[in-house]
N, C-alpha and C. Protein backbone atom coordinates (compact mmCIF):
# COMPACT_ATOMS: atom_id res chain seq x y z
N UNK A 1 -8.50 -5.60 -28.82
CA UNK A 1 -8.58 -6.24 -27.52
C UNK A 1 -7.80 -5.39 -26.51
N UNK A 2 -8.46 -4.83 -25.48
CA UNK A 2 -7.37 -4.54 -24.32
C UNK A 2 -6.85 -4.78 -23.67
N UNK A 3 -6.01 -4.16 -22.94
CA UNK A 3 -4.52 -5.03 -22.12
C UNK A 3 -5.16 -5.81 -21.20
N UNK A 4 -6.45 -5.68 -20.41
CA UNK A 4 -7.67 -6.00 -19.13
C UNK A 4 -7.77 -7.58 -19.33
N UNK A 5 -8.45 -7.06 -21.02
CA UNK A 5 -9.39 -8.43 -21.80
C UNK A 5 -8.03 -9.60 -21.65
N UNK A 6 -6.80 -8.93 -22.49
CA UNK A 6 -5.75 -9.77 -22.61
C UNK A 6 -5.48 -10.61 -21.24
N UNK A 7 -5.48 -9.80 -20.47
CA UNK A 7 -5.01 -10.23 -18.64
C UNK A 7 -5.55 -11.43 -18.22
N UNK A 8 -6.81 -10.72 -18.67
CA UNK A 8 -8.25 -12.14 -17.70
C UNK A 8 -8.07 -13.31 -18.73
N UNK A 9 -8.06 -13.23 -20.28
CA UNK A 9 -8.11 -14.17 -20.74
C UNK A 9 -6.44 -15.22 -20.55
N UNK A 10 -5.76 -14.60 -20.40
CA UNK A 10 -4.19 -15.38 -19.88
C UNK A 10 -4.54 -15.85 -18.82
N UNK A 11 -5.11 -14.90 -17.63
CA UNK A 11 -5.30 -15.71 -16.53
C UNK A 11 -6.03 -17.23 -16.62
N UNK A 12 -6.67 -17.26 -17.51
CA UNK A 12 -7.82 -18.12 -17.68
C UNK A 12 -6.71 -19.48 -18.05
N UNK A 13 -6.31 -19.11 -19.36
CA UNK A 13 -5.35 -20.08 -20.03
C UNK A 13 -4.44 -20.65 -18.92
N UNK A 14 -3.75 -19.64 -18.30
CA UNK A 14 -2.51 -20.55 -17.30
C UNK A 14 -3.31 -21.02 -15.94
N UNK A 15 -4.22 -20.62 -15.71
CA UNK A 15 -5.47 -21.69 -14.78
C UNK A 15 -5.34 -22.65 -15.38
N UNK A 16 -5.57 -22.97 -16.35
CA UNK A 16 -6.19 -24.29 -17.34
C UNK A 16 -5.24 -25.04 -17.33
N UNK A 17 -3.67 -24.71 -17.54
CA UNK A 17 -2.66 -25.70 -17.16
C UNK A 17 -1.54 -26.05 -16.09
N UNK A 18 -2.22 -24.80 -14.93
CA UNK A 18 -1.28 -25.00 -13.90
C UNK A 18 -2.46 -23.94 -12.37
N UNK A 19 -2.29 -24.55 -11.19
CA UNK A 19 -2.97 -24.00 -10.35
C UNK A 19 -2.49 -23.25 -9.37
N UNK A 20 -2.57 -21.62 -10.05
CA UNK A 20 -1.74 -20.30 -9.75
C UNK A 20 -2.57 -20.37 -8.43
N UNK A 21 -2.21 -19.58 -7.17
CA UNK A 21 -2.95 -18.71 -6.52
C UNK A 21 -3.15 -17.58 -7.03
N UNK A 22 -3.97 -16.53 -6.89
CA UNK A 22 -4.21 -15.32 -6.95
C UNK A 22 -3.46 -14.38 -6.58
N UNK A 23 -2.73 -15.01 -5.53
CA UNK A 23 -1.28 -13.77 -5.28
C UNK A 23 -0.60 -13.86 -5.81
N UNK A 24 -0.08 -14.77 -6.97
CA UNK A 24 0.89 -15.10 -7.29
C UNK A 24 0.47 -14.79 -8.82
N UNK A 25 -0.75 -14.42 -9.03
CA UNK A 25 -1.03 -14.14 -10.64
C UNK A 25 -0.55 -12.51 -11.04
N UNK A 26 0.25 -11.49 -10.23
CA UNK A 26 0.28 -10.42 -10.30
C UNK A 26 1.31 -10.23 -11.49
N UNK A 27 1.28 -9.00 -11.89
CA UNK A 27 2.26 -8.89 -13.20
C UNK A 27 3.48 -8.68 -12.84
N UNK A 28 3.78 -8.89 -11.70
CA UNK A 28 5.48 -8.19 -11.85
C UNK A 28 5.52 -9.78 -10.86
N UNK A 29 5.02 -10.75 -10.95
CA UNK A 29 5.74 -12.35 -10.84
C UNK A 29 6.19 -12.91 -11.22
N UNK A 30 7.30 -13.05 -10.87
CA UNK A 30 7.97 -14.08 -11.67
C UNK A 30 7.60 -15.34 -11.81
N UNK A 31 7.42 -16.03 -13.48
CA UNK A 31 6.81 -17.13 -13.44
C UNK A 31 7.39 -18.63 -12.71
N UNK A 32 8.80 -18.29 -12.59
CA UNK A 32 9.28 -19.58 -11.31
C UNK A 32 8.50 -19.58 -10.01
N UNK A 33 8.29 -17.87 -9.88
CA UNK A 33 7.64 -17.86 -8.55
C UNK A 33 6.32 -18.43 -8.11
N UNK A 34 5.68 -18.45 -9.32
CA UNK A 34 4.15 -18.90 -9.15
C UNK A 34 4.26 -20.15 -9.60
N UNK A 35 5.30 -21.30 -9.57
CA UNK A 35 5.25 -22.52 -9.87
C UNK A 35 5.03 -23.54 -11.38
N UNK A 36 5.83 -22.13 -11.94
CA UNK A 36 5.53 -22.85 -13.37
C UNK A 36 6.96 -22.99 -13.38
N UNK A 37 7.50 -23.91 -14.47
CA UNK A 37 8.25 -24.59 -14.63
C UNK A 37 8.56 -24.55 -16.17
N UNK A 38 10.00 -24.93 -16.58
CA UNK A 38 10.09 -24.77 -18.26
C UNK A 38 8.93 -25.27 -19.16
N UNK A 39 8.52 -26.26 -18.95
CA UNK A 39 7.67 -27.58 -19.32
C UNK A 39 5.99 -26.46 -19.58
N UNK A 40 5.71 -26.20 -18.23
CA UNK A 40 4.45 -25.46 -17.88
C UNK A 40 4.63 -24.83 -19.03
N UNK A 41 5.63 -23.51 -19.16
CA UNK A 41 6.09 -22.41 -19.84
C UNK A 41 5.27 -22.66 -21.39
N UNK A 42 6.15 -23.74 -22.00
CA UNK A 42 5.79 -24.33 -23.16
C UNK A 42 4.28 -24.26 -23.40
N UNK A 43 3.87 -25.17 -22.21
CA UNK A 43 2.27 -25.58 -22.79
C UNK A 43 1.59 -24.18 -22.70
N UNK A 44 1.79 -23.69 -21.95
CA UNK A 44 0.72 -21.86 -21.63
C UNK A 44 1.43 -21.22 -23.07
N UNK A 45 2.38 -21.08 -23.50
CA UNK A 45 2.39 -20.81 -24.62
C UNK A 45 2.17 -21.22 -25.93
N UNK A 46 2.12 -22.71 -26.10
CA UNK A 46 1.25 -23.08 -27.32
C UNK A 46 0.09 -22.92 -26.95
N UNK A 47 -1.14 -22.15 -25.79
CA UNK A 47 -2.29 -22.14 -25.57
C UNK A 47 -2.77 -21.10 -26.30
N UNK A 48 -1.26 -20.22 -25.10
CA UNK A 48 -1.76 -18.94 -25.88
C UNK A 48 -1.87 -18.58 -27.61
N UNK A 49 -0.60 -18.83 -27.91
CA UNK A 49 -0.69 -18.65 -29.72
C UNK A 49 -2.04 -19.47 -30.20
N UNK A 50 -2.95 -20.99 -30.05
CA UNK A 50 -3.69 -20.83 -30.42
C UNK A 50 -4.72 -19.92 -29.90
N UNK A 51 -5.21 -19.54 -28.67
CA UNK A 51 -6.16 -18.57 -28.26
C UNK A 51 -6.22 -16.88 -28.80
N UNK A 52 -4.70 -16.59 -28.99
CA UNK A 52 -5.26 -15.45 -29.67
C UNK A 52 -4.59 -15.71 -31.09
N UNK A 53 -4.56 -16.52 -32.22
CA UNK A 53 -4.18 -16.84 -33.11
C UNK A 53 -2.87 -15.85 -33.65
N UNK A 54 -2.11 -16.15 -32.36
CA UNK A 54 -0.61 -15.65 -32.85
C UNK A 54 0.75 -16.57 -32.79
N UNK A 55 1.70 -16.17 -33.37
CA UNK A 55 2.47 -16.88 -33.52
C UNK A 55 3.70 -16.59 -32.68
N UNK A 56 4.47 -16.44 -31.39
CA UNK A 56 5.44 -16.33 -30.31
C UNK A 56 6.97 -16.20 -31.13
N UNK A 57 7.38 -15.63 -31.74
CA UNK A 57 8.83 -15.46 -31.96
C UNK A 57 9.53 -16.30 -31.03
N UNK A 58 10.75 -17.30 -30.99
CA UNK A 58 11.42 -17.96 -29.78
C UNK A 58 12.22 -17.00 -29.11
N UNK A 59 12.46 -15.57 -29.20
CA UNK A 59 13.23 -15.01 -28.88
C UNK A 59 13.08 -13.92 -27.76
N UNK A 60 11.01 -13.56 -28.67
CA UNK A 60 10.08 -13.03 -28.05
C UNK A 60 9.73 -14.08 -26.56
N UNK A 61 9.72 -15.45 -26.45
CA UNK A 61 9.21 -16.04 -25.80
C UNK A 61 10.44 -16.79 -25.21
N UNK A 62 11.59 -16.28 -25.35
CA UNK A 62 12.70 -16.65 -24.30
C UNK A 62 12.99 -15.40 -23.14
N UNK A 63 12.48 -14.18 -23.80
CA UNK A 63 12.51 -13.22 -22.72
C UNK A 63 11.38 -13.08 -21.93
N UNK A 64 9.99 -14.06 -21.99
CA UNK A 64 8.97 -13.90 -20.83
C UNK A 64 9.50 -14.59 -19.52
N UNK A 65 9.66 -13.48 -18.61
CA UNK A 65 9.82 -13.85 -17.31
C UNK A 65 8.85 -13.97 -16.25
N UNK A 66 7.86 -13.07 -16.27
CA UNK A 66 6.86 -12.44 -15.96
C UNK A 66 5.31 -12.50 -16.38
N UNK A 67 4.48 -12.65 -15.57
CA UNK A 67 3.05 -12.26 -16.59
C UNK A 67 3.15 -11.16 -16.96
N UNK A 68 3.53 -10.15 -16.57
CA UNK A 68 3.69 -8.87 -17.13
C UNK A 68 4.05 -8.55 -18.73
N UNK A 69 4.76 -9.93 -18.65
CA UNK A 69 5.91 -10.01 -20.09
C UNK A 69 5.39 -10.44 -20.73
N UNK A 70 4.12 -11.50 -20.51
CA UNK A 70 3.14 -12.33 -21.58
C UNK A 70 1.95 -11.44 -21.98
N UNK A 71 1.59 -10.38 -20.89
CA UNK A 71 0.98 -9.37 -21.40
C UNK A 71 1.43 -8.72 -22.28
N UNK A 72 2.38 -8.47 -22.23
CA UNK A 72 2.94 -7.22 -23.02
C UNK A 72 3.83 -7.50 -24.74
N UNK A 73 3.34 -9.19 -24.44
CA UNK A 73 4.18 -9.54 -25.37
C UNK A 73 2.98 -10.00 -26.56
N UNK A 74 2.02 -10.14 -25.82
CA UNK A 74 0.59 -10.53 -26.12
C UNK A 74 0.26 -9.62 -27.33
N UNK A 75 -0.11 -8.43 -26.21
CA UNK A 75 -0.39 -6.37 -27.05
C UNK A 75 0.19 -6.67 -27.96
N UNK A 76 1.32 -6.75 -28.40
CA UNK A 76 2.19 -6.15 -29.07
C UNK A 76 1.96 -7.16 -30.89
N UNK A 77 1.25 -8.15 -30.24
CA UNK A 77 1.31 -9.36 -31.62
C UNK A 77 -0.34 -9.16 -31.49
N UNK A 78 -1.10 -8.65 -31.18
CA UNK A 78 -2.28 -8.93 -31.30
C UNK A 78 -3.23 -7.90 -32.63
């Protein structure tokens, strides 16, 4: 899967549980900034682990700050 595929399909997922603008979906956002919240955080991440059938380390998934970081944290387990 590529980093692209990974992108659009996250985008998709955190659409599904929270209503980003498009400016605010960029990778170097911070996810407070785009209106997610601890709570949000959680659910986009049990989405994600089932969508790409991975499993989030808590340690891995205490340092996502960023979409950038869910990308990259994505790659790296996929």
């Amino acid at each position: 899967m590529t980093r692209s595929e990974i992108q659009a399909k996250l985008t998709e997922i955190v659409r599904k549980e929270k209503d980003v603008a498009d400016d605010k979906m960029t990778l170097e956002t911070p996810l407070a900034d785009a209106g997610i919240d601890s709570l949000d955080a959680l659910t986009i991440l049990f989405a994600i682990e089932e969508e790409f059938r991975i499993s989030i380390p808590d340690d891995r998934a205490r340092a996502i700050r960023t979409f950038g970081d869910m990308v990259e944290t994505i790659e790296a387990l996929v």
